[in-house]
PDB file of N, CA and C in Angstrom:
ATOM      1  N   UNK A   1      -9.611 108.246 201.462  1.00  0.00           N
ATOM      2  CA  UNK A   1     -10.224 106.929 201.417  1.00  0.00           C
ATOM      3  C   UNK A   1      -9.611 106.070 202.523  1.00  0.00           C
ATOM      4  N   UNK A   2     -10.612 105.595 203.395  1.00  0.00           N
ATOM      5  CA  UNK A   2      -9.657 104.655 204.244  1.00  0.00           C
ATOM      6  C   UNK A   2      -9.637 103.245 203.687  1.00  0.00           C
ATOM      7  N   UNK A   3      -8.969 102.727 204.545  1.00  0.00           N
ATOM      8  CA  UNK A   3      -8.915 100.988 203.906  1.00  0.00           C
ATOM      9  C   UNK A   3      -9.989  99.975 203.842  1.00  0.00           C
ATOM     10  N   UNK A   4     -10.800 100.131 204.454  1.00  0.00           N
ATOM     11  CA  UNK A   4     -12.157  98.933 204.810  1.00  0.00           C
ATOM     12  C   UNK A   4     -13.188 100.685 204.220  1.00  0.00           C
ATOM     13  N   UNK A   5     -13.818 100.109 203.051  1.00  0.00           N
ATOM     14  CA  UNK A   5     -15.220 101.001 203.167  1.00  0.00           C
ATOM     15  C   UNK A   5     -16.432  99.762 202.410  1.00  0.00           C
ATOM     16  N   UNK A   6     -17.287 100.276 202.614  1.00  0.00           N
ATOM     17  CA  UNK A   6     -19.019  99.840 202.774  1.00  0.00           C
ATOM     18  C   UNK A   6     -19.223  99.609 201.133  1.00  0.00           C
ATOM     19  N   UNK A   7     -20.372  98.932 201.062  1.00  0.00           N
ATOM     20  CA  UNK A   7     -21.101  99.038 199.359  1.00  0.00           C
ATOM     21  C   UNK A   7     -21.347 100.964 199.183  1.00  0.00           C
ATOM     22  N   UNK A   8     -21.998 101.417 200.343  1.00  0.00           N
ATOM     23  CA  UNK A   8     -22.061 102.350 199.829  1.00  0.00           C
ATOM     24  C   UNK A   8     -20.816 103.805 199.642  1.00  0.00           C
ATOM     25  N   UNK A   9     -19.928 103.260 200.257  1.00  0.00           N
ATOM     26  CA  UNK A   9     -18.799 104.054 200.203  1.00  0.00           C
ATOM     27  C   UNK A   9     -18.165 103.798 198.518  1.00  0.00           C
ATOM     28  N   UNK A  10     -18.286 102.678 198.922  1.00  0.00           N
ATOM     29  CA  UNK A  10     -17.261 102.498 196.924  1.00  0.00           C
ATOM     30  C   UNK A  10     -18.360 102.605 195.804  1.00  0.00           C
ATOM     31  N   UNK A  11     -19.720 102.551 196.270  1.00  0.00           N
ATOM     32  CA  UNK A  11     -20.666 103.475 194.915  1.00  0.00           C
ATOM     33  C   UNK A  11     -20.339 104.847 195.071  1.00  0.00           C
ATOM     34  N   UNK A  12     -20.106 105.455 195.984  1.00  0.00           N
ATOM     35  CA  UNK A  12     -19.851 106.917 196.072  1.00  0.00           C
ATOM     36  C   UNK A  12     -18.646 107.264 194.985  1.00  0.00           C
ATOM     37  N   UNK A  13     -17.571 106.426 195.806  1.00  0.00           N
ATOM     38  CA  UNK A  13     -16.114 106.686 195.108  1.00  0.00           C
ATOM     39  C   UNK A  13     -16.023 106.037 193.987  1.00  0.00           C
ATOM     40  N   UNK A  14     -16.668 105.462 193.280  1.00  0.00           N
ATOM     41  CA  UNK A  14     -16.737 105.117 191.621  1.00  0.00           C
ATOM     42  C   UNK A  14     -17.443 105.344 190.785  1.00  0.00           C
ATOM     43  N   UNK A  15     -17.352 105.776 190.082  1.00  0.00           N
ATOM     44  CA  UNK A  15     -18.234 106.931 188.747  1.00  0.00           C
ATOM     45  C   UNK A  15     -18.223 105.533 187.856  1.00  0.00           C
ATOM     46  N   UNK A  16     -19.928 105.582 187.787  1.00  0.00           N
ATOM     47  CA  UNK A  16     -20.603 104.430 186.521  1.00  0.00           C
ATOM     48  C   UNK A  16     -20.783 103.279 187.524  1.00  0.00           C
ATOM     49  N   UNK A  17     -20.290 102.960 188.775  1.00  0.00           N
ATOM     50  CA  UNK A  17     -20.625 101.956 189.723  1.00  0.00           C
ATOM     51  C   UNK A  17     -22.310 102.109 190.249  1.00  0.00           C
ATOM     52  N   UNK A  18     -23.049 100.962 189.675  1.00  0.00           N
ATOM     53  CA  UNK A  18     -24.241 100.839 190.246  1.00  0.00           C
ATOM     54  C   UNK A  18     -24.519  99.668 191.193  1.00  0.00           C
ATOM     55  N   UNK A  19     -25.258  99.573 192.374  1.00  0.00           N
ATOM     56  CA  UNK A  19     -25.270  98.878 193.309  1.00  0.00           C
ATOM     57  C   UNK A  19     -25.458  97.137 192.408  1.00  0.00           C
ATOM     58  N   UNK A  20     -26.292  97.233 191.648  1.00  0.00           N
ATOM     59  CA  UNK A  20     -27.189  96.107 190.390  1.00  0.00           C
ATOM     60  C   UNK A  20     -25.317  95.500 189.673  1.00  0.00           C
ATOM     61  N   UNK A  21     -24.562  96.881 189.381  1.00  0.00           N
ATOM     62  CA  UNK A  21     -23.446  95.876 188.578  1.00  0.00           C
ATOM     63  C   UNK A  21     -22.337  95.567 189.891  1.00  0.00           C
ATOM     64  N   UNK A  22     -22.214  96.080 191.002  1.00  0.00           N
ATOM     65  CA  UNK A  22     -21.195  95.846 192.049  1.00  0.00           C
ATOM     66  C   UNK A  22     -21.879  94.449 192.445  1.00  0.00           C
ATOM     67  N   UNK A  23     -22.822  94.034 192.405  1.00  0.00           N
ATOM     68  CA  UNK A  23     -23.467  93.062 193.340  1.00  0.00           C
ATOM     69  C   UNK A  23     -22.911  91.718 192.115  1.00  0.00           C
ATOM     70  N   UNK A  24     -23.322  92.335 190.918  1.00  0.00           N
ATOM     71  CA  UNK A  24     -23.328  91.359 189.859  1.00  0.00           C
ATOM     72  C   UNK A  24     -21.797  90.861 189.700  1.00  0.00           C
ATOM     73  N   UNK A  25     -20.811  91.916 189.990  1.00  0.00           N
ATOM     74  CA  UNK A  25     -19.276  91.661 189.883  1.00  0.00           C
ATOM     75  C   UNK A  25     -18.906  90.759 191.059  1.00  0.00           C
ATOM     76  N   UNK A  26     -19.584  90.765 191.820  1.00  0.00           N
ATOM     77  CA  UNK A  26     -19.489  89.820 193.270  1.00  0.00           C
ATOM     78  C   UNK A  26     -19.662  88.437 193.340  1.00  0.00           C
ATOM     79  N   UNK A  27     -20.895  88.661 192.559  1.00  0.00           N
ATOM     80  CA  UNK A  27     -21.508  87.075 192.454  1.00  0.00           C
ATOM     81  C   UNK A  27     -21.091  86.537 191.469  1.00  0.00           C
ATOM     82  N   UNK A  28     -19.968  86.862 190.245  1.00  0.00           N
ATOM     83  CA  UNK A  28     -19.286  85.932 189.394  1.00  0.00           C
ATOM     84  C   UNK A  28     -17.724  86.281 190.038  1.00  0.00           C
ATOM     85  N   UNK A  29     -17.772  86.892 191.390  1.00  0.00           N
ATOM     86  CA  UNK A  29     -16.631  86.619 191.951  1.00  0.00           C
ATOM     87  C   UNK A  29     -15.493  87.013 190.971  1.00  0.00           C
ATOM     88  N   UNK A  30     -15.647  88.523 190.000  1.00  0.00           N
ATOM     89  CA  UNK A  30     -14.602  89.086 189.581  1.00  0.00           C
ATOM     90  C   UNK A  30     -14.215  90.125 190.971  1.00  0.00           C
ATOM     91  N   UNK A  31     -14.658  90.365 191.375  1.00  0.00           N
ATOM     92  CA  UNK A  31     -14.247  91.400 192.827  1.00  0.00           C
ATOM     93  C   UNK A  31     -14.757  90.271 194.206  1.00  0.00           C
ATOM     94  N   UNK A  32     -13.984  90.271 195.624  1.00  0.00           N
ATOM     95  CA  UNK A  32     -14.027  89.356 196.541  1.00  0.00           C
ATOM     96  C   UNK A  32     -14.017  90.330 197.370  1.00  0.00           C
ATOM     97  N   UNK A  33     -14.909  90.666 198.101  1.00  0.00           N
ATOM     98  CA  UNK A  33     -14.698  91.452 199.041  1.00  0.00           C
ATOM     99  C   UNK A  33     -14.604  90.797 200.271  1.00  0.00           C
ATOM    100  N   UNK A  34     -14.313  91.530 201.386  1.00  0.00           N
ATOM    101  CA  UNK A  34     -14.151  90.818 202.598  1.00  0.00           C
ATOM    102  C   UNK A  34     -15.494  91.015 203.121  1.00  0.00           C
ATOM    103  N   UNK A  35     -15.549  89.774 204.131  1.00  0.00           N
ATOM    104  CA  UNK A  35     -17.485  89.566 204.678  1.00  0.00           C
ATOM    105  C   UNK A  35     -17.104  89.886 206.071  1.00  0.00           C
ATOM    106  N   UNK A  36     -18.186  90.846 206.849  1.00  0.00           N
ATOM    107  CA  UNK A  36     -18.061  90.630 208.197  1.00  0.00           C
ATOM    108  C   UNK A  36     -19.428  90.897 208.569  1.00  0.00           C
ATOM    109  N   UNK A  37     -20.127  90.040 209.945  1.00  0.00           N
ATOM    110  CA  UNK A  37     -21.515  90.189 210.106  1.00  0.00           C
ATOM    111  C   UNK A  37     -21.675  91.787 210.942  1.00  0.00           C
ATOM    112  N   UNK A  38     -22.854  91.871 210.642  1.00  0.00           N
ATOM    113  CA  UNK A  38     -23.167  92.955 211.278  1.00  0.00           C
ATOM    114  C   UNK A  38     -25.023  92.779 211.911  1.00  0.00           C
ATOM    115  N   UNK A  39     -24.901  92.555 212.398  1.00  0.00           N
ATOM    116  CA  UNK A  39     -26.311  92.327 213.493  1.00  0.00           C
ATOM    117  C   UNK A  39     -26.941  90.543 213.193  1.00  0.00           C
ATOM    118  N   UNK A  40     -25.715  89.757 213.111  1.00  0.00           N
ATOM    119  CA  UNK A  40     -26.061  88.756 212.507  1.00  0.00           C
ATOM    120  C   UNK A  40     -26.245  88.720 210.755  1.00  0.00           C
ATOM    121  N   UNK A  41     -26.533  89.820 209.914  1.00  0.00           N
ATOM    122  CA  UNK A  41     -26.500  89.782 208.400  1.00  0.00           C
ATOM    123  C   UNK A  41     -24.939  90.068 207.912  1.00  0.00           C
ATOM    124  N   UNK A  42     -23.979  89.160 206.710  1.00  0.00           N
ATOM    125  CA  UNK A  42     -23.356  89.756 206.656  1.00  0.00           C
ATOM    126  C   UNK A  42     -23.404  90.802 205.394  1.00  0.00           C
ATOM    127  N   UNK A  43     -22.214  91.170 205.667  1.00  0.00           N
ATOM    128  CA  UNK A  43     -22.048  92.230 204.735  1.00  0.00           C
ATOM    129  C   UNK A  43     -20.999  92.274 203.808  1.00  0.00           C
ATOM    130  N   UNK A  44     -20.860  93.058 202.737  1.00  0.00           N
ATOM    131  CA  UNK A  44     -19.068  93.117 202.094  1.00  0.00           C
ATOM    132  C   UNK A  44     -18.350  94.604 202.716  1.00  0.00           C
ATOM    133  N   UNK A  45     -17.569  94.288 202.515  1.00  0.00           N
ATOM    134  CA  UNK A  45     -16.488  95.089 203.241  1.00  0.00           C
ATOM    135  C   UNK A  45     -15.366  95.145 202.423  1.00  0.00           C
ATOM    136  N   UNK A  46     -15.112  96.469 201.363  1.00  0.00           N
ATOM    137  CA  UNK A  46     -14.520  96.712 200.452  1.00  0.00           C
ATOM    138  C   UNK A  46     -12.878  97.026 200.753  1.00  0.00           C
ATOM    139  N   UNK A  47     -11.531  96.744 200.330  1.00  0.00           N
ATOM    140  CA  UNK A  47     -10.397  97.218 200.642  1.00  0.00           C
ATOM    141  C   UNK A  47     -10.096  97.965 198.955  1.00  0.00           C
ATOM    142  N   UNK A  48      -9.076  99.002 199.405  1.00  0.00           N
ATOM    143  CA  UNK A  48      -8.428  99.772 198.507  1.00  0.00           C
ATOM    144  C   UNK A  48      -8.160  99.375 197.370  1.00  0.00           C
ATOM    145  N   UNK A  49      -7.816  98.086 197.097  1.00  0.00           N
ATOM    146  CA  UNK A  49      -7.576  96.736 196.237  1.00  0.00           C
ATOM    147  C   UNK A  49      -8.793  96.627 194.908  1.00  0.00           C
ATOM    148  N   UNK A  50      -9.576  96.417 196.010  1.00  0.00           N
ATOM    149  CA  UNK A  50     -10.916  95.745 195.661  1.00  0.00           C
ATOM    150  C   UNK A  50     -11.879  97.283 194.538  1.00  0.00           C
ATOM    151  N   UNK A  51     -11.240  98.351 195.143  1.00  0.00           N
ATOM    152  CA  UNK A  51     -11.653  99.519 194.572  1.00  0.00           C
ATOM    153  C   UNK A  51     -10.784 100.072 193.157  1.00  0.00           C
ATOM    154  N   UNK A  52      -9.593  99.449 193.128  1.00  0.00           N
ATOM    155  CA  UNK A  52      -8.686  99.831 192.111  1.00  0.00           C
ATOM    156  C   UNK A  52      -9.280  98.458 190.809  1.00  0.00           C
ATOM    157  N   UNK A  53      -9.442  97.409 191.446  1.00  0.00           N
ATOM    158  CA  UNK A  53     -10.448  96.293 190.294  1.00  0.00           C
ATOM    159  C   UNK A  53     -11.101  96.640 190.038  1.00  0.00           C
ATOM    160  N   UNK A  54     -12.545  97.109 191.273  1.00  0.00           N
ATOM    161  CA  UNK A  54     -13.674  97.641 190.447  1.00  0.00           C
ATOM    162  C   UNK A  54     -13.404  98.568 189.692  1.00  0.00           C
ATOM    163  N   UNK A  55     -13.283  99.836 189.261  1.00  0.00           N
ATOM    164  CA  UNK A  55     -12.511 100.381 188.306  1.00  0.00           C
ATOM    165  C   UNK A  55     -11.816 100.223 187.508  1.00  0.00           C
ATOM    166  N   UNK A  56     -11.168  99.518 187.245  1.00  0.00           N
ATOM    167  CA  UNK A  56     -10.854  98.677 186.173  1.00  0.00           C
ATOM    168  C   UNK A  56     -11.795  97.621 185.395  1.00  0.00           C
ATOM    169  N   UNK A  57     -12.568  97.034 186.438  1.00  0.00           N
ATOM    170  CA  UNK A  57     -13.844  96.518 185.782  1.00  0.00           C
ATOM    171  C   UNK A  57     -14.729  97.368 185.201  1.00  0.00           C
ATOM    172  N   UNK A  58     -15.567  98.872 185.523  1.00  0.00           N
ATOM    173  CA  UNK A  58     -16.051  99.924 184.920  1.00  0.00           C
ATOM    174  C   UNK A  58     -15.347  99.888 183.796  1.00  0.00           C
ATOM    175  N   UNK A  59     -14.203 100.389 183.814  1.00  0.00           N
ATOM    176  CA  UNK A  59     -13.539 100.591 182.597  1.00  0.00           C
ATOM    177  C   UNK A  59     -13.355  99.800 181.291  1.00  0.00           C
ATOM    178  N   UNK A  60     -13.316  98.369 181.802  1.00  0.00           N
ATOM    179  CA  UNK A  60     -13.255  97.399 180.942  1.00  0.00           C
ATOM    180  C   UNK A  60     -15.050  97.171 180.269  1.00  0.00           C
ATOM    181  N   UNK A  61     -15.645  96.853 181.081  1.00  0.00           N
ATOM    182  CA  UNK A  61     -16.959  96.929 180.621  1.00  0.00           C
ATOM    183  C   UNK A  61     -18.034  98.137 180.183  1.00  0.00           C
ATOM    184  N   UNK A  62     -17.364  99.421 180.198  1.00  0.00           N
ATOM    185  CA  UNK A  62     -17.741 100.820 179.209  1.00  0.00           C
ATOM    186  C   UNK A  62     -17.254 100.939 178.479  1.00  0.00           C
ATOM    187  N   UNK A  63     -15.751 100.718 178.588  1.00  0.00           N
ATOM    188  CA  UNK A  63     -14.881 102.089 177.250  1.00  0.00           C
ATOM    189  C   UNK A  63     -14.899 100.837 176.489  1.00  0.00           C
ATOM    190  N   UNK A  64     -14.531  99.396 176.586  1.00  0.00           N
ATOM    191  CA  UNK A  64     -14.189  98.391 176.067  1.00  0.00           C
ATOM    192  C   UNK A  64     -15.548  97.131 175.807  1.00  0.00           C
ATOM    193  N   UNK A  65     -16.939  97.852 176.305  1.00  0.00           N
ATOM    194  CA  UNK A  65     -17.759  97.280 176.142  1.00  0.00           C
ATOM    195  C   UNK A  65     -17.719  95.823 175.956  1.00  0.00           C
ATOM    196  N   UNK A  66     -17.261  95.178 177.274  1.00  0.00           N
ATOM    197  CA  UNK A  66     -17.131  93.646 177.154  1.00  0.00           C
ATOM    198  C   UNK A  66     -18.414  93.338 178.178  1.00  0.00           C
ATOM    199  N   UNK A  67     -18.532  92.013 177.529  1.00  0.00           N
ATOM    200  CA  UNK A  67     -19.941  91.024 178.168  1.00  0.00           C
ATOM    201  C   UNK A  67     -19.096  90.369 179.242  1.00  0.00           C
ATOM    202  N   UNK A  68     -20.001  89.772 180.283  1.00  0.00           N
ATOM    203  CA  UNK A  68     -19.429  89.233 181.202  1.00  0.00           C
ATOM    204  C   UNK A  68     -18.761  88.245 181.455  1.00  0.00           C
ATOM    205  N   UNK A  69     -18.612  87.373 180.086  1.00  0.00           N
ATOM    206  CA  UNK A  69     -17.579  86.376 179.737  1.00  0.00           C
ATOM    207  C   UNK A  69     -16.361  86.512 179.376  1.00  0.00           C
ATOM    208  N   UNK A  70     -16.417  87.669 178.486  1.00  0.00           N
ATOM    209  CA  UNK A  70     -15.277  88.364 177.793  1.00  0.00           C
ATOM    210  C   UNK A  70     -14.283  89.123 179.101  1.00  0.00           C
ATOM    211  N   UNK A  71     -14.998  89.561 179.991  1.00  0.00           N
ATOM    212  CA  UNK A  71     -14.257  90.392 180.931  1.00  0.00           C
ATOM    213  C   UNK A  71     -13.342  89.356 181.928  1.00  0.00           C
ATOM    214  N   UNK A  72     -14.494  88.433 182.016  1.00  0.00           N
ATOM    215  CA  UNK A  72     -13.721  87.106 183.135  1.00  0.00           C
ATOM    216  C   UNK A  72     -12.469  86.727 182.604  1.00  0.00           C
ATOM    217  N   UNK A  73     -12.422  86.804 181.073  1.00  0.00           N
ATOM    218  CA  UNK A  73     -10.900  86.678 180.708  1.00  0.00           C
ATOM    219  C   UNK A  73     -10.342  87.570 180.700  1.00  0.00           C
ATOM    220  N   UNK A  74     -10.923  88.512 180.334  1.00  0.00           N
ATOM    221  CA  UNK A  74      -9.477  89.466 180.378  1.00  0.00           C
ATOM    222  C   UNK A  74      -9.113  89.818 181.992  1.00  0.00           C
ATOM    223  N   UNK A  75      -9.705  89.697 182.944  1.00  0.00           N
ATOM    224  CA  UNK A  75      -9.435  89.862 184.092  1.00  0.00           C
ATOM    225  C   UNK A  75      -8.630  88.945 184.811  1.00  0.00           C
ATOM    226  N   UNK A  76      -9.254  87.490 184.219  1.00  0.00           N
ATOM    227  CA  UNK A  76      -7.812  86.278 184.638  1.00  0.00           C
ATOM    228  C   UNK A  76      -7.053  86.206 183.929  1.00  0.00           C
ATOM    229  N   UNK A  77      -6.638  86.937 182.727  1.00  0.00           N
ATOM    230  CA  UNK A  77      -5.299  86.967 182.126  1.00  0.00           C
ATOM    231  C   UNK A  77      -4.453  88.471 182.847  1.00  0.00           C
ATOM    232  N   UNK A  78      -4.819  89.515 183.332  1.00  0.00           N
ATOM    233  CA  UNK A  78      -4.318  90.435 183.921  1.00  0.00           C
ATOM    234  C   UNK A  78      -3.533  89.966 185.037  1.00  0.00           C
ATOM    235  N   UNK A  79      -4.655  88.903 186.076  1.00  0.00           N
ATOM    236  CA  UNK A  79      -3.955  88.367 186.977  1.00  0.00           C
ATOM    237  C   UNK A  79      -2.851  87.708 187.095  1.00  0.00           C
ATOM    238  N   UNK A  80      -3.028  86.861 186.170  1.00  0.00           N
ATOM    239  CA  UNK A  80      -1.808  85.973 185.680  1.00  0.00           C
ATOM    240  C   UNK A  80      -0.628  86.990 185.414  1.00  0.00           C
ATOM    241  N   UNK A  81      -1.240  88.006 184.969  1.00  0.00           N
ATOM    242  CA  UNK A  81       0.229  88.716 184.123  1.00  0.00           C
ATOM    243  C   UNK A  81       0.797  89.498 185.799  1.00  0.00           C
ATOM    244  N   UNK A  82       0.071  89.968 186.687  1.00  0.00           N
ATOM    245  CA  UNK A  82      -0.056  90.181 188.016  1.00  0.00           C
ATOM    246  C   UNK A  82       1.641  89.151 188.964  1.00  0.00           C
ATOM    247  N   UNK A  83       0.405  88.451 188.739  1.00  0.00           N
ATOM    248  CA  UNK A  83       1.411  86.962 188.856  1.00  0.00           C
ATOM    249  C   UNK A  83       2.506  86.881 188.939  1.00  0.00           C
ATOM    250  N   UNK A  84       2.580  87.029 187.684  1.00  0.00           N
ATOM    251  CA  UNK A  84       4.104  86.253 186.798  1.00  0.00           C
ATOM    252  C   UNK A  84       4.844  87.795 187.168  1.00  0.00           C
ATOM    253  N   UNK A  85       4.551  88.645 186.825  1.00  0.00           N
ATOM    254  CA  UNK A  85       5.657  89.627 187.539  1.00  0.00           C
ATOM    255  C   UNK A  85       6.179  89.658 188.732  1.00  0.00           C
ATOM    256  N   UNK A  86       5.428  89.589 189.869  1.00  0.00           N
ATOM    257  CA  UNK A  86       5.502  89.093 190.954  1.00  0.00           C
ATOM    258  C   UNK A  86       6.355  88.065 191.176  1.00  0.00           C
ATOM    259  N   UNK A  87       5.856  86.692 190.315  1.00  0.00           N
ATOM    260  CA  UNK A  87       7.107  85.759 190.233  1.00  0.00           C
ATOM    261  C   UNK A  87       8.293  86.119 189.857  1.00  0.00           C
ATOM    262  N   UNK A  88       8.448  86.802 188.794  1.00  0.00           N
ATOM    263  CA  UNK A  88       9.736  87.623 188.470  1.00  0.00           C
ATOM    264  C   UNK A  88      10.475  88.213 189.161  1.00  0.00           C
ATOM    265  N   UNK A  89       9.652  89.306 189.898  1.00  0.00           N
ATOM    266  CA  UNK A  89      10.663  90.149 190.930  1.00  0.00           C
ATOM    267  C   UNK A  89      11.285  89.187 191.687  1.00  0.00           C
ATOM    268  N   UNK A  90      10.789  87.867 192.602  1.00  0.00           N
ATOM    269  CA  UNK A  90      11.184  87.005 193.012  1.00  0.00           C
ATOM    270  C   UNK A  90      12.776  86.427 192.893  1.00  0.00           C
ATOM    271  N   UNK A  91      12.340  86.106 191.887  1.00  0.00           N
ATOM    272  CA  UNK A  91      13.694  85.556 191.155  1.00  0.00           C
ATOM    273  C   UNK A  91      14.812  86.297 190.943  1.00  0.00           C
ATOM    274  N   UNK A  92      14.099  87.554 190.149  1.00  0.00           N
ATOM    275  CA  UNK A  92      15.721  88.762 190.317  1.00  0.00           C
ATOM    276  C   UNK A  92      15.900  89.098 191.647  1.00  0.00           C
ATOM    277  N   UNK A  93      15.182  89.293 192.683  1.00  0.00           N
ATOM    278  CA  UNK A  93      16.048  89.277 194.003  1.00  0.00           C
ATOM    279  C   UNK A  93      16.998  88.215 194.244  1.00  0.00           C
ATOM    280  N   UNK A  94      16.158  87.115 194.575  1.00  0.00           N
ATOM    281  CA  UNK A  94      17.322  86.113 194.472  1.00  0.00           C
ATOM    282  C   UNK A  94      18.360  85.831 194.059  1.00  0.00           C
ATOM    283  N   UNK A  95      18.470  86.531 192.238  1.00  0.00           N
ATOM    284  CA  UNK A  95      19.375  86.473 191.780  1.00  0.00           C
ATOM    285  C   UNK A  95      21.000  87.225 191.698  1.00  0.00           C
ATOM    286  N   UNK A  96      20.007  88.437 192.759  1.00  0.00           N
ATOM    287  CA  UNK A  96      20.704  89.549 192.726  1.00  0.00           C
ATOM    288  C   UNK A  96      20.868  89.364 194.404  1.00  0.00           C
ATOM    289  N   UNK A  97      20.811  87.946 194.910  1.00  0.00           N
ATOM    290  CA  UNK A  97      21.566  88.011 196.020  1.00  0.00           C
ATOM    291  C   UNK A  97      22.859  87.164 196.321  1.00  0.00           C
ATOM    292  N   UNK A  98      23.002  86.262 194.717  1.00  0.00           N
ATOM    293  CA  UNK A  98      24.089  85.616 193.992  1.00  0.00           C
ATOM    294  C   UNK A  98      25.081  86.297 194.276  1.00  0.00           C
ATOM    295  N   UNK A  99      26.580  85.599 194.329  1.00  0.00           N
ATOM    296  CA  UNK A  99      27.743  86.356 193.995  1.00  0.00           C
ATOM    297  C   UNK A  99      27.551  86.613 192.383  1.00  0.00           C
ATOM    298  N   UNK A 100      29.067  87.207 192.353  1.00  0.00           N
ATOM    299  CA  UNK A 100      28.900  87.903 190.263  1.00  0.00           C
ATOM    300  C   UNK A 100      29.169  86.360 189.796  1.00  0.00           C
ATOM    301  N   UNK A 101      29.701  86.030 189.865  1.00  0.00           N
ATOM    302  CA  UNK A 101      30.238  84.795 189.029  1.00  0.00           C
ATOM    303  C   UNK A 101      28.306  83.978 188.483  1.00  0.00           C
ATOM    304  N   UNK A 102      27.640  83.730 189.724  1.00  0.00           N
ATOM    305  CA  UNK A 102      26.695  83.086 189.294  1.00  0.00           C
ATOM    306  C   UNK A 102      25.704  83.923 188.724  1.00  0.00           C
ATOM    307  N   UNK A 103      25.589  85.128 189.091  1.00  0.00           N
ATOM    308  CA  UNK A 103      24.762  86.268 188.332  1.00  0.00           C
ATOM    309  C   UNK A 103      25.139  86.533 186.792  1.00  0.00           C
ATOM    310  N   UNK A 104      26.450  86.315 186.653  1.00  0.00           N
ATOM    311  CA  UNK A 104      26.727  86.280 185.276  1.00  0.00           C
ATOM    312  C   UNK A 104      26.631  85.001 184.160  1.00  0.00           C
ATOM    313  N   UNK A 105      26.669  83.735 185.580  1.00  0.00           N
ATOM    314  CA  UNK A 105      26.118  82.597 184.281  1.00  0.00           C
ATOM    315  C   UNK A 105      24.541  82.422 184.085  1.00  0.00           C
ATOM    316  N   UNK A 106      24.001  82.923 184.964  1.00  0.00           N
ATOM    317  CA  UNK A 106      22.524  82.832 184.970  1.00  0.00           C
ATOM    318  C   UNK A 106      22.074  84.283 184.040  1.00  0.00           C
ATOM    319  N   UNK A 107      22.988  85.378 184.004  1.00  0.00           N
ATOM    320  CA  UNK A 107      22.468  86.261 183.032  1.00  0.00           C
ATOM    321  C   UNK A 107      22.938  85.984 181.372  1.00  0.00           C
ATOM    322  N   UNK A 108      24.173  85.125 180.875  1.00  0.00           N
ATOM    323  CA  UNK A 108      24.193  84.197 180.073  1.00  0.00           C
ATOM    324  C   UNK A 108      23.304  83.278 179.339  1.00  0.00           C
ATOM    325  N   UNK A 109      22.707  82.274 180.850  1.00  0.00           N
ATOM    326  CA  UNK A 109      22.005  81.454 180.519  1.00  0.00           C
ATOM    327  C   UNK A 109      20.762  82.033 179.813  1.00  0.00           C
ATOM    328  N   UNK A 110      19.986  83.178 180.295  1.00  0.00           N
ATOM    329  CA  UNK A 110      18.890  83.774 179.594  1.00  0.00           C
ATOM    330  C   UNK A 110      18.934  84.445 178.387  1.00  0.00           C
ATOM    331  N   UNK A 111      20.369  85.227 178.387  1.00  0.00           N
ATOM    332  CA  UNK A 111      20.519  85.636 176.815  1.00  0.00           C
ATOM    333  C   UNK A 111      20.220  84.419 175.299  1.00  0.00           C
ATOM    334  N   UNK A 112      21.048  83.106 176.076  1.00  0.00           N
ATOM    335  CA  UNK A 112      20.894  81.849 175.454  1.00  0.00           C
ATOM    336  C   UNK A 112      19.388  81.441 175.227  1.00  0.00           C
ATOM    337  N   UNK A 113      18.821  81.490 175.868  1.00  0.00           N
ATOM    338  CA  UNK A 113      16.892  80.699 175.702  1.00  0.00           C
ATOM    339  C   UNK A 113      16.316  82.043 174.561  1.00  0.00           C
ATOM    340  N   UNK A 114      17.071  83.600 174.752  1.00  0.00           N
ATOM    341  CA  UNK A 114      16.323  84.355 173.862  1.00  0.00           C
ATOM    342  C   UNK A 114      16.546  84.258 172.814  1.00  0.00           C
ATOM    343  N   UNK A 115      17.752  83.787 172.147  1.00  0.00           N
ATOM    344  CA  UNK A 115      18.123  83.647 170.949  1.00  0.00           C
ATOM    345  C   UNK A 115      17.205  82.500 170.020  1.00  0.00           C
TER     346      UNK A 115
END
């Protein structure tokens, strides 16, 4: 798979992807693909990303048979959770670029908020 493929490359490479629900995932802007013109029309222009969502969107809307409201959440709560890990790693780097002394009151301080 390379990195930039076509509508019709990622109907190929996704099983249960129909042109009718990729278009439909577009236009409530659960998948963003990248636009570039091509003879003046543009087009979408799919990344690796964008192919690991859609699939996850298949999945969510077959095995888990959600309507298209239901999915918009569970898809912006994934993100969020996306997110916040992301934010996390953040922070433990940082934290873990502390000497010990402050790594140990800040690993303190969190034992304290869990209690």
């Amino acid at each position: 798979m390379t990195d930039r493929l076509t509508e019709d490359d990622v109907l190929v490479a996704i099983p249960g992807l129909t042109r009718t629900r990729l278009l439909a995932f577009v236009e409530s802007e659960l998948i963003i693909p990248l636009r570039r013109e091509n003879a003046g029309d543009p087009v979408h222009v799919f990344r690796r990303v964008d192919c690991a969502r859609l699939n996850l969107l298949c999945d969510l809307t077959d095995g888990l048979e959600l309507d298209e409201t239901a999915l918009g959440v569970v898809i912006t709560l994934i993100d969020q959770l996306h997110a916040t890990r992301k934010d996390l790693l953040a922070i433990a780097r940082a934290v873990d670029s502390e000497p010990p002394d402050v790594r140990a009151r800040i690993g303190s301080a969190i034992v304290g908020f869990q209690r």
